[in-house]
C-alpha atoms as a PDB file:
ATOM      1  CA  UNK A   1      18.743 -32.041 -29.739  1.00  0.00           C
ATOM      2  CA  UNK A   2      17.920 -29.729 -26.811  1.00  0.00           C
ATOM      3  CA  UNK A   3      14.718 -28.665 -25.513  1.00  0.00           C
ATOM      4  CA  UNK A   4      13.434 -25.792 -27.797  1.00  0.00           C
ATOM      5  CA  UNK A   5      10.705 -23.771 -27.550  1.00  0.00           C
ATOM      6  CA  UNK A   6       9.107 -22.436 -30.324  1.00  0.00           C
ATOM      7  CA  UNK A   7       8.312 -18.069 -29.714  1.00  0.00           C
ATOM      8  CA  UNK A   8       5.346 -16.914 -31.192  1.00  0.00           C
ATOM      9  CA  UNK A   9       4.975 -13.222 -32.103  1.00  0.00           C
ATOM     10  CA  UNK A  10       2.285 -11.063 -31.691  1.00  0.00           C
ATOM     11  CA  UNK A  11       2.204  -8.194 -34.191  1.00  0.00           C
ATOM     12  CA  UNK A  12       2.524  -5.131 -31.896  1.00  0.00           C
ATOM     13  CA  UNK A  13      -0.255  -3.160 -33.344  1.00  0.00           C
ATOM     14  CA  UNK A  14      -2.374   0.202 -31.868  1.00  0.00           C
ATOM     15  CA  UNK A  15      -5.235  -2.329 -30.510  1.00  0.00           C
ATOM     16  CA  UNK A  16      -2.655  -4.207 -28.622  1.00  0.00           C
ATOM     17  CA  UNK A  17      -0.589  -1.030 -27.454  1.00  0.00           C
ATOM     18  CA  UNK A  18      -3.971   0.207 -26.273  1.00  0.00           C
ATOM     19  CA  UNK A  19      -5.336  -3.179 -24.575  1.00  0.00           C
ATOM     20  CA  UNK A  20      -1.891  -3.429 -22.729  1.00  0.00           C
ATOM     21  CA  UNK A  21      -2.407   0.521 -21.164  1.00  0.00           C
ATOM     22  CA  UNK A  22      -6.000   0.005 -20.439  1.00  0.00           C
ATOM     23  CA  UNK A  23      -5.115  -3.222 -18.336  1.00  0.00           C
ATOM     24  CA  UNK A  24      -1.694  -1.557 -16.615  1.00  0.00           C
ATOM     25  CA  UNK A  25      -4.454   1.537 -15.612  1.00  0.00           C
ATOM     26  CA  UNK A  26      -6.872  -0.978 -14.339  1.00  0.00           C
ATOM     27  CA  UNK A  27      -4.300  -1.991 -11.967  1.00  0.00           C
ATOM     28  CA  UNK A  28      -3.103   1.372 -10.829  1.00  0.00           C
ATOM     29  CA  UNK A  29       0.377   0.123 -10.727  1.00  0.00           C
ATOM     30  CA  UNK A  30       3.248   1.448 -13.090  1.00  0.00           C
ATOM     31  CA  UNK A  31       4.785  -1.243 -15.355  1.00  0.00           C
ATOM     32  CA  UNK A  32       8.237  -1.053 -12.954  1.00  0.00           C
ATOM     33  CA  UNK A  33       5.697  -2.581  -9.683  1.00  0.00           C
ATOM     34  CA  UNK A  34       3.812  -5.057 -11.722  1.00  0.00           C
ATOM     35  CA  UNK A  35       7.322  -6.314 -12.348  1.00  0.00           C
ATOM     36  CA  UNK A  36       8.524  -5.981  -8.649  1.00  0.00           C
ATOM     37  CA  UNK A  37       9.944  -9.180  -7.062  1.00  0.00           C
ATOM     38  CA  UNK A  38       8.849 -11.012 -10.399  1.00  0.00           C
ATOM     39  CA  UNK A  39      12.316 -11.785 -12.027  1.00  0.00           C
ATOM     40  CA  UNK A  40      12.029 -15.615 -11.138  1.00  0.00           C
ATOM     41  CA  UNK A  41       8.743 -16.163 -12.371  1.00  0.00           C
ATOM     42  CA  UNK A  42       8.094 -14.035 -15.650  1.00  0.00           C
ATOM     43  CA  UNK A  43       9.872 -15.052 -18.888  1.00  0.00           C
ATOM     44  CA  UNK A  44      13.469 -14.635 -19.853  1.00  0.00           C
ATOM     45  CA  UNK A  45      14.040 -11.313 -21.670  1.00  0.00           C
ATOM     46  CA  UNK A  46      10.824  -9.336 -20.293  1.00  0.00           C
ATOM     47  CA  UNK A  47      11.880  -6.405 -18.867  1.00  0.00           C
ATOM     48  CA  UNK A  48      11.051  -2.730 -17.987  1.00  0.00           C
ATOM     49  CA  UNK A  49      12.848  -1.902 -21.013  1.00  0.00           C
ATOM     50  CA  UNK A  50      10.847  -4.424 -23.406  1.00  0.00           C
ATOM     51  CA  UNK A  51       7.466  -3.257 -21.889  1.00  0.00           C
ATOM     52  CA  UNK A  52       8.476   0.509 -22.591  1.00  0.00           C
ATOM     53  CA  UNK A  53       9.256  -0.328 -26.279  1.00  0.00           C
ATOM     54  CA  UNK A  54       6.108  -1.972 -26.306  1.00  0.00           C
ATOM     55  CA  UNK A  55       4.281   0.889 -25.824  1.00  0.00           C
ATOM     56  CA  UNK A  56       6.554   3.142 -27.822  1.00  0.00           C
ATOM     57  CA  UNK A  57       5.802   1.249 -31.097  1.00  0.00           C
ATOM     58  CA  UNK A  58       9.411   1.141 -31.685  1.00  0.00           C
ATOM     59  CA  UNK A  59       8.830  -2.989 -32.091  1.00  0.00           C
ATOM     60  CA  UNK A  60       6.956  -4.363 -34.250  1.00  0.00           C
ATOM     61  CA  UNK A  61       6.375  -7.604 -32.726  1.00  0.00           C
ATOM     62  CA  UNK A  62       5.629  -8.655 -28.961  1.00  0.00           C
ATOM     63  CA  UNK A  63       6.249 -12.324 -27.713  1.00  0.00           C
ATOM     64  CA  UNK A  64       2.863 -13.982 -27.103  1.00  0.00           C
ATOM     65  CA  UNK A  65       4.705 -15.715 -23.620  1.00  0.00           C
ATOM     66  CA  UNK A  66       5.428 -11.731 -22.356  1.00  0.00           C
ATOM     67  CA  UNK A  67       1.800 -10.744 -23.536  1.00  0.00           C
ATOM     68  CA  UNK A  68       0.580 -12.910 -22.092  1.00  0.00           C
ATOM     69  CA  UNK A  69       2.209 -13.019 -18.658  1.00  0.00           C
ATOM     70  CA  UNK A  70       1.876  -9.161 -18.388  1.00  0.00           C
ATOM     71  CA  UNK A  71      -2.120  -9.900 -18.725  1.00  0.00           C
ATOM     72  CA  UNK A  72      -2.260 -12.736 -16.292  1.00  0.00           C
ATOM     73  CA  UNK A  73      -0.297 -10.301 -13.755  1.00  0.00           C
ATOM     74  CA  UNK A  74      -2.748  -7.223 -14.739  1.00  0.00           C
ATOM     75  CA  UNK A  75      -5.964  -9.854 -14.289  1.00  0.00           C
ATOM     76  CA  UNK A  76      -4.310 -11.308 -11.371  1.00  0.00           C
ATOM     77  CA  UNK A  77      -3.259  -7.185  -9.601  1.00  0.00           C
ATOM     78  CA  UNK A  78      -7.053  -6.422 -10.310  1.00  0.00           C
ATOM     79  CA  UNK A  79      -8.768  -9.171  -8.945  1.00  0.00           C
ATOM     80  CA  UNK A  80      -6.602  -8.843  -5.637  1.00  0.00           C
ATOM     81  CA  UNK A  81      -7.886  -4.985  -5.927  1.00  0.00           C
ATOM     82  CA  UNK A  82     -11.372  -6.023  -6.406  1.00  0.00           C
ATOM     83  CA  UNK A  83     -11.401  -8.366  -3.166  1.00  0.00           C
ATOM     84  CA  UNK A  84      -9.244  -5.637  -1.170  1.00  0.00           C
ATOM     85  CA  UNK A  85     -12.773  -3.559  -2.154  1.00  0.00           C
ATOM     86  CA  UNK A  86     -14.919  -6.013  -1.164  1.00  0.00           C
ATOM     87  CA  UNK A  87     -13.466  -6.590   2.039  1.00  0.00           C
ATOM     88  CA  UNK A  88     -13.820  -3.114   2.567  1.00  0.00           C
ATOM     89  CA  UNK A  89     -17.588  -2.508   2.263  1.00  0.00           C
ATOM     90  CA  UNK A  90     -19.620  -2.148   4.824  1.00  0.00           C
ATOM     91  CA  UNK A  91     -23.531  -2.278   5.911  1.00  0.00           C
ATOM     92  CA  UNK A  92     -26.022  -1.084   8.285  1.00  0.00           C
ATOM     93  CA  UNK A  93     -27.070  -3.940  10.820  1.00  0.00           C
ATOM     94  CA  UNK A  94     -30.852  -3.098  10.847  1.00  0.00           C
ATOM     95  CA  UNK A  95     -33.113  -4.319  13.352  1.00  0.00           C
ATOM     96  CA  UNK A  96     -33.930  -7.319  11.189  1.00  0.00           C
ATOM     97  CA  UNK A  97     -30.405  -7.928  10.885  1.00  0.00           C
ATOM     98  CA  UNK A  98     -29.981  -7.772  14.501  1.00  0.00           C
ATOM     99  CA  UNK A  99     -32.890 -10.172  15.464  1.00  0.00           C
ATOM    100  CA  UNK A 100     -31.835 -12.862  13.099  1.00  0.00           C
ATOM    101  CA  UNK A 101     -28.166 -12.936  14.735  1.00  0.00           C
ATOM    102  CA  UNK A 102     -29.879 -12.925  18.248  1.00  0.00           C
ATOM    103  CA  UNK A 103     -32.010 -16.156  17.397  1.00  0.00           C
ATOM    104  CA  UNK A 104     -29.343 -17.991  15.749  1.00  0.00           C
ATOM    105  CA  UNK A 105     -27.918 -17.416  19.232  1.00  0.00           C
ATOM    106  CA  UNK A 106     -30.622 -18.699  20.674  1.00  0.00           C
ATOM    107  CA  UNK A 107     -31.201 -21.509  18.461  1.00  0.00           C
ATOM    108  CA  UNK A 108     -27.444 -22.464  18.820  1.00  0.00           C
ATOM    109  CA  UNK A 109     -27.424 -21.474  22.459  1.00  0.00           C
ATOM    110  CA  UNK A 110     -23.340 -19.957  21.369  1.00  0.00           C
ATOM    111  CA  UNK A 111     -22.389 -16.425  21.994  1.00  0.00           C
ATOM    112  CA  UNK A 112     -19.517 -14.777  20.378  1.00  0.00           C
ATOM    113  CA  UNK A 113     -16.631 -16.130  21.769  1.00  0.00           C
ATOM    114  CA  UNK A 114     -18.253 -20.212  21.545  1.00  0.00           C
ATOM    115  CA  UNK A 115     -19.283 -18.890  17.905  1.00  0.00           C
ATOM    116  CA  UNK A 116     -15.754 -17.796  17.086  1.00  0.00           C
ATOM    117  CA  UNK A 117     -13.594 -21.434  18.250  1.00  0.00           C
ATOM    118  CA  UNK A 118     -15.857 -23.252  15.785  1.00  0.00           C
ATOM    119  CA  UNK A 119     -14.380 -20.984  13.036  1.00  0.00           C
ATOM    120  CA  UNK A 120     -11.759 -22.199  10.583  1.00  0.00           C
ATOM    121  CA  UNK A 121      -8.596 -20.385  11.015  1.00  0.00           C
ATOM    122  CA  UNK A 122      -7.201 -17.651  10.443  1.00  0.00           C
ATOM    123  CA  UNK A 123     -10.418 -15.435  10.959  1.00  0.00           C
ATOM    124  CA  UNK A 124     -11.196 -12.574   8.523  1.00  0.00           C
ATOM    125  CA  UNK A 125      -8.485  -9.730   9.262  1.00  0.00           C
ATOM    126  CA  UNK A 126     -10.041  -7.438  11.938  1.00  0.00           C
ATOM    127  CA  UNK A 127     -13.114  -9.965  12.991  1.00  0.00           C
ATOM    128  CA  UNK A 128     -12.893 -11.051  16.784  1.00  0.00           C
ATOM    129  CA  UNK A 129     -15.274 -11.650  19.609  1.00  0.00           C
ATOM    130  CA  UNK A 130     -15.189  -8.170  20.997  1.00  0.00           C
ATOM    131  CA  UNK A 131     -16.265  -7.007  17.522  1.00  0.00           C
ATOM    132  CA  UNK A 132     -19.495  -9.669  17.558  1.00  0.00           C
ATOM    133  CA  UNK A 133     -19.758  -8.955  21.223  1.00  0.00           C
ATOM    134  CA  UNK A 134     -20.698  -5.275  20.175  1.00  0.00           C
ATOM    135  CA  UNK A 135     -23.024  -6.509  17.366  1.00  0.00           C
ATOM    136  CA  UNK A 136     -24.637  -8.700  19.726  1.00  0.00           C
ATOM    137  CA  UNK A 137     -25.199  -6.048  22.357  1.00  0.00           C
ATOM    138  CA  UNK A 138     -26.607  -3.416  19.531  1.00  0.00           C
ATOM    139  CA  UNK A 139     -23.453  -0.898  20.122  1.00  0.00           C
ATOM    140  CA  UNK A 140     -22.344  -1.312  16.972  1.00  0.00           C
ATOM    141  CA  UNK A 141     -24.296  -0.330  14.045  1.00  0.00           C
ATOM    142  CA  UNK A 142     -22.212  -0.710  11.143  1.00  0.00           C
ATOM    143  CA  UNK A 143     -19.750  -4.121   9.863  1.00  0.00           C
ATOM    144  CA  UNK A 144     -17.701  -5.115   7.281  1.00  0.00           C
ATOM    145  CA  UNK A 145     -19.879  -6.822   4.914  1.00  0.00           C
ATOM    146  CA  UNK A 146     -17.665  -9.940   4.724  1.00  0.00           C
ATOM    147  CA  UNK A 147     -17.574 -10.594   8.670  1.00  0.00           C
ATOM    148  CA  UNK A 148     -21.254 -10.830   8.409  1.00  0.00           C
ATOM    149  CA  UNK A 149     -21.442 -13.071   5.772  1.00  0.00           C
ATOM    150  CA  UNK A 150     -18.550 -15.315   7.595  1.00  0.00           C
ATOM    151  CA  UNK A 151     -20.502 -14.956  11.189  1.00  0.00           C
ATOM    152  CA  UNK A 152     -23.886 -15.694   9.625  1.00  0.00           C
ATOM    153  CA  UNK A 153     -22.362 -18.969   7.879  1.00  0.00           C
ATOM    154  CA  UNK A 154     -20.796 -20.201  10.774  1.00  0.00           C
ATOM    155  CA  UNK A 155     -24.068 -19.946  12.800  1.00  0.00           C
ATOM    156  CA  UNK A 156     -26.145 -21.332   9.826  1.00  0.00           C
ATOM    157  CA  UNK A 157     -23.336 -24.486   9.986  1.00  0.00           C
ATOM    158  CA  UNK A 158     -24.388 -25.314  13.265  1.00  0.00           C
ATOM    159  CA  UNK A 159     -27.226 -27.648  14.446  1.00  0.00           C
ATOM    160  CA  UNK A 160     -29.619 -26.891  17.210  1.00  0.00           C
ATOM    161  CA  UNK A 161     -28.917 -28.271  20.244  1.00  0.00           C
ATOM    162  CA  UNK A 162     -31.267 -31.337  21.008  1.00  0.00           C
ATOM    163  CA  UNK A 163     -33.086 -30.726  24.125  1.00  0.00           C
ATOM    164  CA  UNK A 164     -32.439 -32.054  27.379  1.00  0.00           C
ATOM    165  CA  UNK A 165     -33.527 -35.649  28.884  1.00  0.00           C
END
């Protein structure tokens, strides 16, 4: 007896046809990218070609394991998207901003670059100590959301130095 798997089908229905093109347009990748460099880890048998009769409605049944990898790969597309977006946004560093990043300075008595060699590696793509170096000095009005977030922690992480004997 051999190792069989049991398929289950999924009726392919309008509902499904529509859920599958609402989730490949989430993405904004066509169906040939999503399955770019993917031939050793999606199913057997899932192909361009099966995706495109999918949404055709010339089958009237869709395996449940290609369903559902094609969803995992849409979720999986947008929520590497999402964070791409994320990354991206930026704020103002107000004067409140400012004077919170100077004290932690203070407090810690670490500028950017003694700041920076506690971090865990890699840092976040495009943060480096000429980067804080210009928040710190004011020249710089505008970050990337993230690389406050990440500079803030790593200040909050550190104790105050005790004072000296």
């Amino acid at each position: 007896m051999g190792n069989t798997q049991e398929i289950v089908l999924l009726p392919n229905d309008k509902a499904l046809r529509k859920l599958v093109r609402s989730k490949l347009r989430e993405t904004g990748l066509e169906i040939a990218e999503m399955l770019r460099d993917t031939h050793e880890i999606r199913p057997a048998g899932l192909t361009l070609g099966t995706i495109i009769k999918w949404m055709s409605g010339s089958t009237r049944f869709i395996r449940k394991d290609h369903f559902d990898w094609l969803m995992n790969a849409c979720n999986h597309q947008i929520a590497k998207h999402q964070k791409a977006e994320q990354e991206k946004q930026r704020i103002t560093i107000d004067s409140d901003m400012h004077a919170l990043l100077l004290s932690e300075i203070e407090r810690t008595q670490m500028g950017a670059i003694r700041i920076l060699r506690l971090a865990p590696r890699p840092l976040p793509e495009g943060l480096n100590t000429l980067k804080l170096q210009c928040w710190i000095s004011g020249h710089t009005k505008t970050t990337r959301k993230t690389h406050w977030k990440f500079v803030m922690r790593l200040y909050a992480s550190v104790e105050s130095p005790s004072p000296s004997s």
